[in-house]
Each structure stands twice: as C-alpha cells, then as structure tokens.
C-alpha atoms as a PDB file:
ATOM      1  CA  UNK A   1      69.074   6.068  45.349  1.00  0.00           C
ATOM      2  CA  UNK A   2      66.862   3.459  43.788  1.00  0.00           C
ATOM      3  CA  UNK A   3      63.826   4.776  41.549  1.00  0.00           C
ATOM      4  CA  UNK A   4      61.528   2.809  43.480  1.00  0.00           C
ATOM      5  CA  UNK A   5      62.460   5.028  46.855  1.00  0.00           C
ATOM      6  CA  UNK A   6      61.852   8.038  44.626  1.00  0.00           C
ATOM      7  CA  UNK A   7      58.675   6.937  43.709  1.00  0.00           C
ATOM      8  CA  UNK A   8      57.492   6.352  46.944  1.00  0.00           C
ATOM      9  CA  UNK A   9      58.605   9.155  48.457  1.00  0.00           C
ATOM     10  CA  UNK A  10      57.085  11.402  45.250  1.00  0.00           C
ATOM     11  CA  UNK A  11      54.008   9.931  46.309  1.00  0.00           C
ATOM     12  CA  UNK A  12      53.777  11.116  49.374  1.00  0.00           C
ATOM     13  CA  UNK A  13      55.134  14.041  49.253  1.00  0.00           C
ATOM     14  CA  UNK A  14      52.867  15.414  46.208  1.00  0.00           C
ATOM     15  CA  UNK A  15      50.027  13.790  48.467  1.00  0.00           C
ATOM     16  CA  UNK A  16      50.128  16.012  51.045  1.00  0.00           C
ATOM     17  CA  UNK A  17      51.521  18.991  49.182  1.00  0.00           C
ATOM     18  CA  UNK A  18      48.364  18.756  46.554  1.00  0.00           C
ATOM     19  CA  UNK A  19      45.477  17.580  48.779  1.00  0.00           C
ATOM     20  CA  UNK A  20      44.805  22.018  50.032  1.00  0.00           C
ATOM     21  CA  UNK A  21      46.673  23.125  46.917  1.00  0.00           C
ATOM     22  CA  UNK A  22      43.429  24.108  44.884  1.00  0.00           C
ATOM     23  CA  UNK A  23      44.902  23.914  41.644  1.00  0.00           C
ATOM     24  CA  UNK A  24      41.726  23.046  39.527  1.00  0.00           C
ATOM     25  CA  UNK A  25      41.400  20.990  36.721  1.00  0.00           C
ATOM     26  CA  UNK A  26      44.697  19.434  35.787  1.00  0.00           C
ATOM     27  CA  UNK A  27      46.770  16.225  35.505  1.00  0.00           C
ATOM     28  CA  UNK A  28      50.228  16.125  37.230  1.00  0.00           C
ATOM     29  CA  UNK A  29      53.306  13.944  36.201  1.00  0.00           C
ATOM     30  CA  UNK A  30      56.856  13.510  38.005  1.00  0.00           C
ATOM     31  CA  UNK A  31      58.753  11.043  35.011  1.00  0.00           C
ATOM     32  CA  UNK A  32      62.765  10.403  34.347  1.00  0.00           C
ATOM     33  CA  UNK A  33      64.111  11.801  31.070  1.00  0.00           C
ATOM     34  CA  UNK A  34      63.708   8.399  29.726  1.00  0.00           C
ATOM     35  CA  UNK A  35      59.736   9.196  30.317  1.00  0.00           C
ATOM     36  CA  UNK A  36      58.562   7.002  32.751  1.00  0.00           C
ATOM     37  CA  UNK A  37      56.426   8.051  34.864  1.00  0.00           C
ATOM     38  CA  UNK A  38      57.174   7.554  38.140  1.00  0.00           C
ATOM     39  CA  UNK A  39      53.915   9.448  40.004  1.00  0.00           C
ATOM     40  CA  UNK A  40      50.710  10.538  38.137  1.00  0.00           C
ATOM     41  CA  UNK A  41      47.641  11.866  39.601  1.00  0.00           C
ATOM     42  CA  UNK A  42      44.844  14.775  38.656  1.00  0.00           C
ATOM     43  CA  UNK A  43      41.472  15.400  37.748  1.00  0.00           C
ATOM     44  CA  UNK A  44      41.912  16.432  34.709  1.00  0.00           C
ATOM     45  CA  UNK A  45      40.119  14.276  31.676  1.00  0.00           C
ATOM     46  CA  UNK A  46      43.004  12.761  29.942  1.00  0.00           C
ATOM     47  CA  UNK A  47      42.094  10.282  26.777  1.00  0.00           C
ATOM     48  CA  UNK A  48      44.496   7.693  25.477  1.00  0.00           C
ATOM     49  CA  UNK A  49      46.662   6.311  28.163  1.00  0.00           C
ATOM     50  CA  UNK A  50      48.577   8.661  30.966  1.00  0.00           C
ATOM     51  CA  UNK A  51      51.882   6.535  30.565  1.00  0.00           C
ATOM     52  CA  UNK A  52      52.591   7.464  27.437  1.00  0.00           C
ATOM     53  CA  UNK A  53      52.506  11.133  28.040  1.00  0.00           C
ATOM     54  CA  UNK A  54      55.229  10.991  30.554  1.00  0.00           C
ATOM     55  CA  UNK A  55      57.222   9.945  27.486  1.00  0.00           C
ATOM     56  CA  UNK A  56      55.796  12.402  25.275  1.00  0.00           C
ATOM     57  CA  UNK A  57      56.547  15.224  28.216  1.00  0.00           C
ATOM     58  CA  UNK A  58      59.750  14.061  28.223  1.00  0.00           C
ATOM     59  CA  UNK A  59      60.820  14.212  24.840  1.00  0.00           C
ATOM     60  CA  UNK A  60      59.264  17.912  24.232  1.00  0.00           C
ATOM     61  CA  UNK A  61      61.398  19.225  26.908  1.00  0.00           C
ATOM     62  CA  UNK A  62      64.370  17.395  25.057  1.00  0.00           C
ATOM     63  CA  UNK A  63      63.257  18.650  21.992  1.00  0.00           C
ATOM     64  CA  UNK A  64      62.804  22.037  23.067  1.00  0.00           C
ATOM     65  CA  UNK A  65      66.061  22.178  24.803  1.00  0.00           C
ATOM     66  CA  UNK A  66      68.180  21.004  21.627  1.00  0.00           C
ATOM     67  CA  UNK A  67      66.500  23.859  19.828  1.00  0.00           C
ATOM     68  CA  UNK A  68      67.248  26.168  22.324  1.00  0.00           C
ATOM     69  CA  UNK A  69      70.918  25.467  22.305  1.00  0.00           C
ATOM     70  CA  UNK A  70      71.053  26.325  18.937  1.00  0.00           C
ATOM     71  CA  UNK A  71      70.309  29.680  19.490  1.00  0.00           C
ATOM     72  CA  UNK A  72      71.129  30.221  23.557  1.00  0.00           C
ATOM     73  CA  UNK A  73      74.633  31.786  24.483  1.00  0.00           C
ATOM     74  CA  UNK A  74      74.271  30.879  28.304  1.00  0.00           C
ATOM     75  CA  UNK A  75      73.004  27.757  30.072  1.00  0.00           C
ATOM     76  CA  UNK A  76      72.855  29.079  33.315  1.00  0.00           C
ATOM     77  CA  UNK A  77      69.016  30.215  33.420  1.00  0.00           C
ATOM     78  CA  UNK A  78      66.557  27.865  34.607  1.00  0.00           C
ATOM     79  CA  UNK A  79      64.017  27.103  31.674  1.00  0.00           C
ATOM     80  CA  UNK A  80      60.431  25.993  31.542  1.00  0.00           C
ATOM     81  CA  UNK A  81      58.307  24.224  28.480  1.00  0.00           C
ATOM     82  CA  UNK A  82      54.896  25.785  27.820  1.00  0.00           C
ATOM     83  CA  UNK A  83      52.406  25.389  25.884  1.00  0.00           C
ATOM     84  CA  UNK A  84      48.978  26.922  26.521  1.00  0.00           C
ATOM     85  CA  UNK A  85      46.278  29.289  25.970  1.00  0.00           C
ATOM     86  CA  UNK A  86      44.803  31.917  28.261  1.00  0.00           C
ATOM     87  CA  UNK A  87      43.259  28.424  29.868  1.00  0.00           C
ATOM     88  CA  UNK A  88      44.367  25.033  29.226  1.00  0.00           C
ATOM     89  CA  UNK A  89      47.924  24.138  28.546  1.00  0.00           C
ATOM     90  CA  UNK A  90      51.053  22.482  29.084  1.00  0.00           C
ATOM     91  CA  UNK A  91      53.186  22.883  31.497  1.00  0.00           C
ATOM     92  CA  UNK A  92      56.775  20.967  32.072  1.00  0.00           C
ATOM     93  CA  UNK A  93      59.641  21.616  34.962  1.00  0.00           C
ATOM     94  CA  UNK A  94      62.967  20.370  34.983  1.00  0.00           C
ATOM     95  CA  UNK A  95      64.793  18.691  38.062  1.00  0.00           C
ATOM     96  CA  UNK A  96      67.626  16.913  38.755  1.00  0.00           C
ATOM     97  CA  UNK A  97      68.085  14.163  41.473  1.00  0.00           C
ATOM     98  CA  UNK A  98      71.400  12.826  42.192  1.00  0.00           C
ATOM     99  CA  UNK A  99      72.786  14.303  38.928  1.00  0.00           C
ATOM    100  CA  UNK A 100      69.784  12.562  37.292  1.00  0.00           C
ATOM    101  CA  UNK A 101      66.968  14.394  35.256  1.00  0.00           C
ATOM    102  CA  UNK A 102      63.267  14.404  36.312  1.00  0.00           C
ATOM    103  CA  UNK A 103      60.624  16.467  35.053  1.00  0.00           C
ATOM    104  CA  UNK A 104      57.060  17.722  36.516  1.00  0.00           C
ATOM    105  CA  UNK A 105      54.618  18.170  33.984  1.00  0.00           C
ATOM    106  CA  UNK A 106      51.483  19.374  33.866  1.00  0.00           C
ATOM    107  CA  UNK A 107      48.537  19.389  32.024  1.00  0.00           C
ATOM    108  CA  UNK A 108      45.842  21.876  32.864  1.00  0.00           C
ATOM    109  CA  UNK A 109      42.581  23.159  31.794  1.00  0.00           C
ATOM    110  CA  UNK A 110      39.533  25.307  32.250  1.00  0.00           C
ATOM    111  CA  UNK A 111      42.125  27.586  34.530  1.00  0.00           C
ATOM    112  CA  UNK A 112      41.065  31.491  34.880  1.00  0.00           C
ATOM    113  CA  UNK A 113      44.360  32.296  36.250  1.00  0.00           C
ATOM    114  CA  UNK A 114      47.033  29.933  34.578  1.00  0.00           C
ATOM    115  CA  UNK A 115      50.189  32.488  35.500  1.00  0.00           C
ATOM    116  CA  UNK A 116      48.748  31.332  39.693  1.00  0.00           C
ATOM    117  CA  UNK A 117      49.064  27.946  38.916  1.00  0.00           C
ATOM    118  CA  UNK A 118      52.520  27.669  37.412  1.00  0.00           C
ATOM    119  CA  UNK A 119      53.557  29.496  40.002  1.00  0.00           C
ATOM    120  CA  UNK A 120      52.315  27.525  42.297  1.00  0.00           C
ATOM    121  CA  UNK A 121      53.692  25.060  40.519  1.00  0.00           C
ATOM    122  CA  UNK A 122      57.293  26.567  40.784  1.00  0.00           C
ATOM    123  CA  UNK A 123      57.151  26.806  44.707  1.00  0.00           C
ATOM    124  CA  UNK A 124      56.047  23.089  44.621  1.00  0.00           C
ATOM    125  CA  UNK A 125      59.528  22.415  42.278  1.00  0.00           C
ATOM    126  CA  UNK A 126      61.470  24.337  45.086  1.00  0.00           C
ATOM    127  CA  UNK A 127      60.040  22.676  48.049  1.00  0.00           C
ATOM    128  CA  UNK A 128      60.310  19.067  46.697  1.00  0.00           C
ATOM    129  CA  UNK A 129      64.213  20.131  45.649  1.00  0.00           C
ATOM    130  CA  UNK A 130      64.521  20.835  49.394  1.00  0.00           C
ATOM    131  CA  UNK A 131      62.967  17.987  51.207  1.00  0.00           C
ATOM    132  CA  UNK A 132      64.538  15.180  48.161  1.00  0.00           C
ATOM    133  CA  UNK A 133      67.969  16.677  49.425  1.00  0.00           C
ATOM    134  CA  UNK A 134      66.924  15.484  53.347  1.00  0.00           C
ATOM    135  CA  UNK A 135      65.678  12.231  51.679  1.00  0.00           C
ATOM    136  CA  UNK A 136      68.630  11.762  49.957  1.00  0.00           C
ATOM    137  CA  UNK A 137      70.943  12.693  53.121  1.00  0.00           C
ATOM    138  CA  UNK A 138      68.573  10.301  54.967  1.00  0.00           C
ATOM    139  CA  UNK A 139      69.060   7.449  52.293  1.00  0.00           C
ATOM    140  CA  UNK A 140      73.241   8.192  52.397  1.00  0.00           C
ATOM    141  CA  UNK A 141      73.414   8.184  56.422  1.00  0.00           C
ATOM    142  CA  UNK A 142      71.290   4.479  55.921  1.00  0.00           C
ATOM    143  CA  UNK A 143      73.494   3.107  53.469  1.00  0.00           C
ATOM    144  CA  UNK A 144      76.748   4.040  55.372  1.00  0.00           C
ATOM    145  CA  UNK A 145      75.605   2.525  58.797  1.00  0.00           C
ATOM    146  CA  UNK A 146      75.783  -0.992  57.130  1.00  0.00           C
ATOM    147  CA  UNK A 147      78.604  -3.040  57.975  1.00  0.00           C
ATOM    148  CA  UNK A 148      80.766   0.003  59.193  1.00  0.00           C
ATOM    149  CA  UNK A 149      83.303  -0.488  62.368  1.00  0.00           C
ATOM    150  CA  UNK A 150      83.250  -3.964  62.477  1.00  0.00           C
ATOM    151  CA  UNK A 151      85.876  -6.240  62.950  1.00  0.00           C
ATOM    152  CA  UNK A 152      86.762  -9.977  61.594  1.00  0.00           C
ATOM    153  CA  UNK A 153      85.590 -11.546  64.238  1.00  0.00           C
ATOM    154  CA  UNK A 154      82.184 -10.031  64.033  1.00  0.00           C
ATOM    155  CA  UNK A 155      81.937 -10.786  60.666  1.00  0.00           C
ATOM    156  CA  UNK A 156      83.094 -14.356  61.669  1.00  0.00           C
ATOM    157  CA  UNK A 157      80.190 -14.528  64.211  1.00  0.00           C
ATOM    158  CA  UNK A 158      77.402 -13.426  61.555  1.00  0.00           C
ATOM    159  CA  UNK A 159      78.444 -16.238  59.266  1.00  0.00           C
ATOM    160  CA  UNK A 160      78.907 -18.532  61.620  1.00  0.00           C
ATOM    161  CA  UNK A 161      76.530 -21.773  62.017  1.00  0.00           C
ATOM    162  CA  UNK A 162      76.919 -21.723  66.359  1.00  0.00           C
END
C-alpha cells in the first residue's frame, strides 16, 4: 500500500473519529518510524514547527524501546511512551501497517482527566487497526482485479492501433 493511500485514508478516518471525540486541548500526529508525519491536526498551541515533532515522536519511542530491551525479558506486551504531568503531556502509540511501523502521538494539555483521554486514545488505536485491515483488504482485492483472466488475444486487442 502506497503512503499516500495511508495518508488519505488517516485523514479521514481521524476526521470523523475526532470531530464528537471531546478530547480538549491537544495536538494529534499519525508519522512512520522514519518520522514523517503523515496526518497532523489539534488545537493545541504548538511553537516551532509540527513536522519536526513527528520525528522527534518517533525517535523517543525508538529510544525508549532500545532501553527497554535492555532490561525486558518478554516482547509480547503492548507498550506505550509517556510523558506527562497530572495535565499536559506526551503521549505516543505504536502500530504496525503491513508489517510497517506507525505511531500516534499526542501532545496534550490543560487536561483534568489525562488517564480519559489516553484511553480514549487506545480505543481510537483499536478501531483504526480494524478498519486499516478492510482498507488494506480493499486495496489487495483492487490490485488483483488488474489484468487477471485474460488471454493473448485480449492483450493483443489493448495494444493494438485498430
């Protein structure tokens, strides 16, 4: 699947997921692990410029993961990066696409009840991991209709100047 499909389909789907979601003040990202940012949006009052923090998001998950396989027996958990106070934070999930790795990252302030919003957060992971995998199967049931069942002489017909 090509990142620009992703993109587009982020978009939309965060669109319509985050327009009732009530969520406050904060500033969402979905980036690659290479940190760029693929789908941005938030009211929360960022300074210096938001592509650069899907970079920086994406290297303190990779930082934080290295460190934690220094100490970690098991892999098999599913991990989250925070950073916060009892109102403003940090907030980073992992998730992979097509045995890629993407991240949603948030940053958040002025919150009275930070634990509801990751949470919410969460759910939001879960649902997009469910409707990517129908985007996907959508985008693999496109790409194998092309050219399939036909014969030489139908192929001779399409490149043919009759």
């Amino acid at each position: 699947m090509i990142e620009e499909s992703i993109s587009e389909w982020a978009e939309k789907f965060f669109e319509k997921k985050l327009s009732d979601a009530k969520l406050g003040e904060f500033f969402l990202f979905f980036c690659r692990k290479d940190g760029v940012t693929l789908y941005k949006t938030g009211s929360y009052p960022l300074k210096g410029d938001t592509d650069s923090i899907g970079v920086l998001l994406s290297g303190a998950w990779q930082a934080a993961e290295m460190v934690s396989s220094l100490s970690l027996k098991s892999k098999n958990e599913s991990f989250r990066f925070t950073f916060d106070t009892s109102s403003q934070g940090i907030y980073i999930l992992p998730l992979t696409i097509q045995s890629s790795q993407y991240y949603l990252g948030t940053l958040y302030c002025n919150q009275v009840n930070p634990g509801h919003l990751k949470k919410k957060l969460r759910l939001l992971v879960n649902s997009f991991k469910e409707e990517i995998g129908q985007f996907e199967k959508g985008h693999r049931e496109k790409d194998n209709l092309l050219f399939q069942n036909i014969t030489d002489e139908e192929m001779s017909d399409i490149f043919s100047f009759r």
